[in-house]
Protein backbone atom coordinates (compact mmCIF):
# COMPACT_ATOMS: atom_id res chain seq x y z
CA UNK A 1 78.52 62.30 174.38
CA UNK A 2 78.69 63.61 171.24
CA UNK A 3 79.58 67.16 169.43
CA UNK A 4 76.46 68.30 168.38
CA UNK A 5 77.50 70.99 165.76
CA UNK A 6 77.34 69.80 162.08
CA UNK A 7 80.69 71.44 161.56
CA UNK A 8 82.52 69.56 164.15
CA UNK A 9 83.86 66.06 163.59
CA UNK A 10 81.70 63.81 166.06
CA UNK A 11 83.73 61.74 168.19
CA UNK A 12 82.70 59.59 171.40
CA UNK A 13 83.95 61.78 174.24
CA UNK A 14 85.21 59.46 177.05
CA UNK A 15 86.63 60.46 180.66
CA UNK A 16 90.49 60.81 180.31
CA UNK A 17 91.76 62.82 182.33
CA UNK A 18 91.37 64.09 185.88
CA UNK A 19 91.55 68.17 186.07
CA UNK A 20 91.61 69.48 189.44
CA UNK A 21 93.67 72.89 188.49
CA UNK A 22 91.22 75.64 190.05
CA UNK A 23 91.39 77.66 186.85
CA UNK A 24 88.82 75.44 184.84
CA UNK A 25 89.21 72.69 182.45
CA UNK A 26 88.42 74.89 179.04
CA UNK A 27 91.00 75.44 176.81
CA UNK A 28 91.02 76.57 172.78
CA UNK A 29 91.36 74.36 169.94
CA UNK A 30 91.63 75.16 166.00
CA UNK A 31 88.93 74.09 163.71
CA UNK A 32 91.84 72.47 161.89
CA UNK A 33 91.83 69.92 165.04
CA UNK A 34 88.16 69.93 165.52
CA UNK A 35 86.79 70.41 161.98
CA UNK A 36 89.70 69.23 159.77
CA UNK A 37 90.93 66.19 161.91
CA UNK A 38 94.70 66.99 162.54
CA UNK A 39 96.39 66.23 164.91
CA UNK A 40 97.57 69.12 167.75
CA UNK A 41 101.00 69.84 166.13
CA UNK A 42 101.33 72.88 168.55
CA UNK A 43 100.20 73.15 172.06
CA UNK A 44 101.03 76.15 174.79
CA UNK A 45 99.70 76.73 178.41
CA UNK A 46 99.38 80.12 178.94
CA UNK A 47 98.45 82.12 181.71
CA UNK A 48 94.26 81.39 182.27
CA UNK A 49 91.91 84.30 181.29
CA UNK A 50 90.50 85.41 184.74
CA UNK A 51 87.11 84.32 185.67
CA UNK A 52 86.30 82.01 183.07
CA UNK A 53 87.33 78.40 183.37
CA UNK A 54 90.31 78.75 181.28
CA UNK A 55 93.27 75.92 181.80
CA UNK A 56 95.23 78.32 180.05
CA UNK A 57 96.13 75.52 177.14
CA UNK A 58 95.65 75.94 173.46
CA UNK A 59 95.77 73.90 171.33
CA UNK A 60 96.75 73.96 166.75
CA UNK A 61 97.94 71.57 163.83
CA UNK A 62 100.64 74.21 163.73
CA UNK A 63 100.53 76.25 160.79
CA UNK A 64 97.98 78.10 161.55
CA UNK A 65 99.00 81.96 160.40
CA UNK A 66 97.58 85.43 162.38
CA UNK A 67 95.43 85.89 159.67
CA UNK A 68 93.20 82.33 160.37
CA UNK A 69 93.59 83.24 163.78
CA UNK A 70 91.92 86.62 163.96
CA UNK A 71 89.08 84.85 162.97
CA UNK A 72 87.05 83.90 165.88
CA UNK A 73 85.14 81.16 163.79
CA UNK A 74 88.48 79.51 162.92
CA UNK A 75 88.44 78.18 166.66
CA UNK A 76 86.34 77.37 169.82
CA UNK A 77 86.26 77.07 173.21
CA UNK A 78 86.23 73.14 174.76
CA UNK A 79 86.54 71.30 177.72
CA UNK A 80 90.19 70.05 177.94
CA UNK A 81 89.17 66.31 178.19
CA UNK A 82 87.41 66.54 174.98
CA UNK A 83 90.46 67.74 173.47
CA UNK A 84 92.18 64.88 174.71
CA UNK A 85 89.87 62.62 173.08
CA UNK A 86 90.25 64.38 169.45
CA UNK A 87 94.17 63.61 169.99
CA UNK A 88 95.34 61.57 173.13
CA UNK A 89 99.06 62.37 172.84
CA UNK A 90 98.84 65.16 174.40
CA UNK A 91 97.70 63.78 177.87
CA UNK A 92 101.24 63.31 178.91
CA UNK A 93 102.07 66.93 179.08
CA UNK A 94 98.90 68.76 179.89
CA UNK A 95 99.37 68.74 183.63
CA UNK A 96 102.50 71.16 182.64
CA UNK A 97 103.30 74.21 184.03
CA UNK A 98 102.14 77.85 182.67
CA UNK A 99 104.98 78.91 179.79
CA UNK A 100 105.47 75.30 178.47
CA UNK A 101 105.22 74.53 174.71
CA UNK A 102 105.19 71.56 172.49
CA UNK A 103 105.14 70.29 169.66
CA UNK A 104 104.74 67.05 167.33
CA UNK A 105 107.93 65.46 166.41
CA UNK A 106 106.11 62.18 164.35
CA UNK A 107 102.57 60.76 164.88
CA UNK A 108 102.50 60.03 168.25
CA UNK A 109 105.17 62.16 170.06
CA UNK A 110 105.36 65.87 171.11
CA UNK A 111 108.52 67.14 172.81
CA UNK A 112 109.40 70.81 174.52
CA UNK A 113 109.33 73.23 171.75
CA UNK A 114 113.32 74.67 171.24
CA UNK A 115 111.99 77.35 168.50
CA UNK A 116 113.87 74.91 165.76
CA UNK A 117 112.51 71.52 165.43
CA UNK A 118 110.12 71.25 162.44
CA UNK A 119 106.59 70.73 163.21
CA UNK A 120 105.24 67.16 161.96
CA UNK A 121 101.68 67.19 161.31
CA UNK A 122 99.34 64.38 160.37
CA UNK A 123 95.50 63.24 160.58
CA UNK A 124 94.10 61.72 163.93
CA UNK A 125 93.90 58.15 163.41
CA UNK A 126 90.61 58.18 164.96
CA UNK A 127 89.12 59.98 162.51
CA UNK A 128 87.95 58.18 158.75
CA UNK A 129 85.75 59.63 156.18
CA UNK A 130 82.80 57.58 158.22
CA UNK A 131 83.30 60.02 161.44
CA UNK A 132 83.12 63.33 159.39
CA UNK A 133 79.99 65.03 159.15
CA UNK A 134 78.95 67.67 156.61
């Protein structure tokens, strides 16, 4: 399967992950993920929005400001597994609890946010000038 928006970057989406939390498997990304090709430099689980199937994870390269993200075409609702396949580092942590937060330390690791660690952010490897649509 592939994004069918012209805006999006199209990527194969592949099974990943196994979600069986009863709040849903959606979550939001930033187009700078999605669009741009980053990698998710900031990730939170916050409480789901009732009935919608929310996971309650979002997901940003990290310097996204409040300005970008009042904006409601700067980001989009997805399934979580095809957030996982824009940027597969974040599988390890997405079966976290409600409250947790990470971010990217270098290009492949995220640890628990402490409010002080710089945010490292770089392209997804998957992504070339090939993969991006205009």
């Amino acid at each position: 399967m592939e994004t069918k928006n012209k805006d999006f970057i199209n990527i194969k989406v592949e099974q990943l992950i196994e979600w069986d939390d009863d709040t849903g498997e959606g979550c939001m990304a930033s187009n700078k993920i999605t669009k741009d090709g980053w990698k998710v430099g900031y990730m939170y689980r916050e409480v789901p929005s009732p009935n919608n199937p929310d996971s309650g994870w979002r997901f940003f390269k990290g310097d996204e400001d409040d300005i970008y993200l009042e904006d409601p075409d700067n980001w989009h609702v997805f399934s979580l597994n095809t957030i996982c396949n824009y940027d597969p580092d974040i599988i390890p942590y997405i079966h976290e609890k409600i409250g947790s937060s990470y971010i990217r330390t270098d290009s492949h690791q995220l640890q628990k946010d402490d409010g002080q660690t710089p945010i490292y952010m770089t392209k997804q490897t998957l992504i070339n000038e090939d993969n991006i649509t205009d």
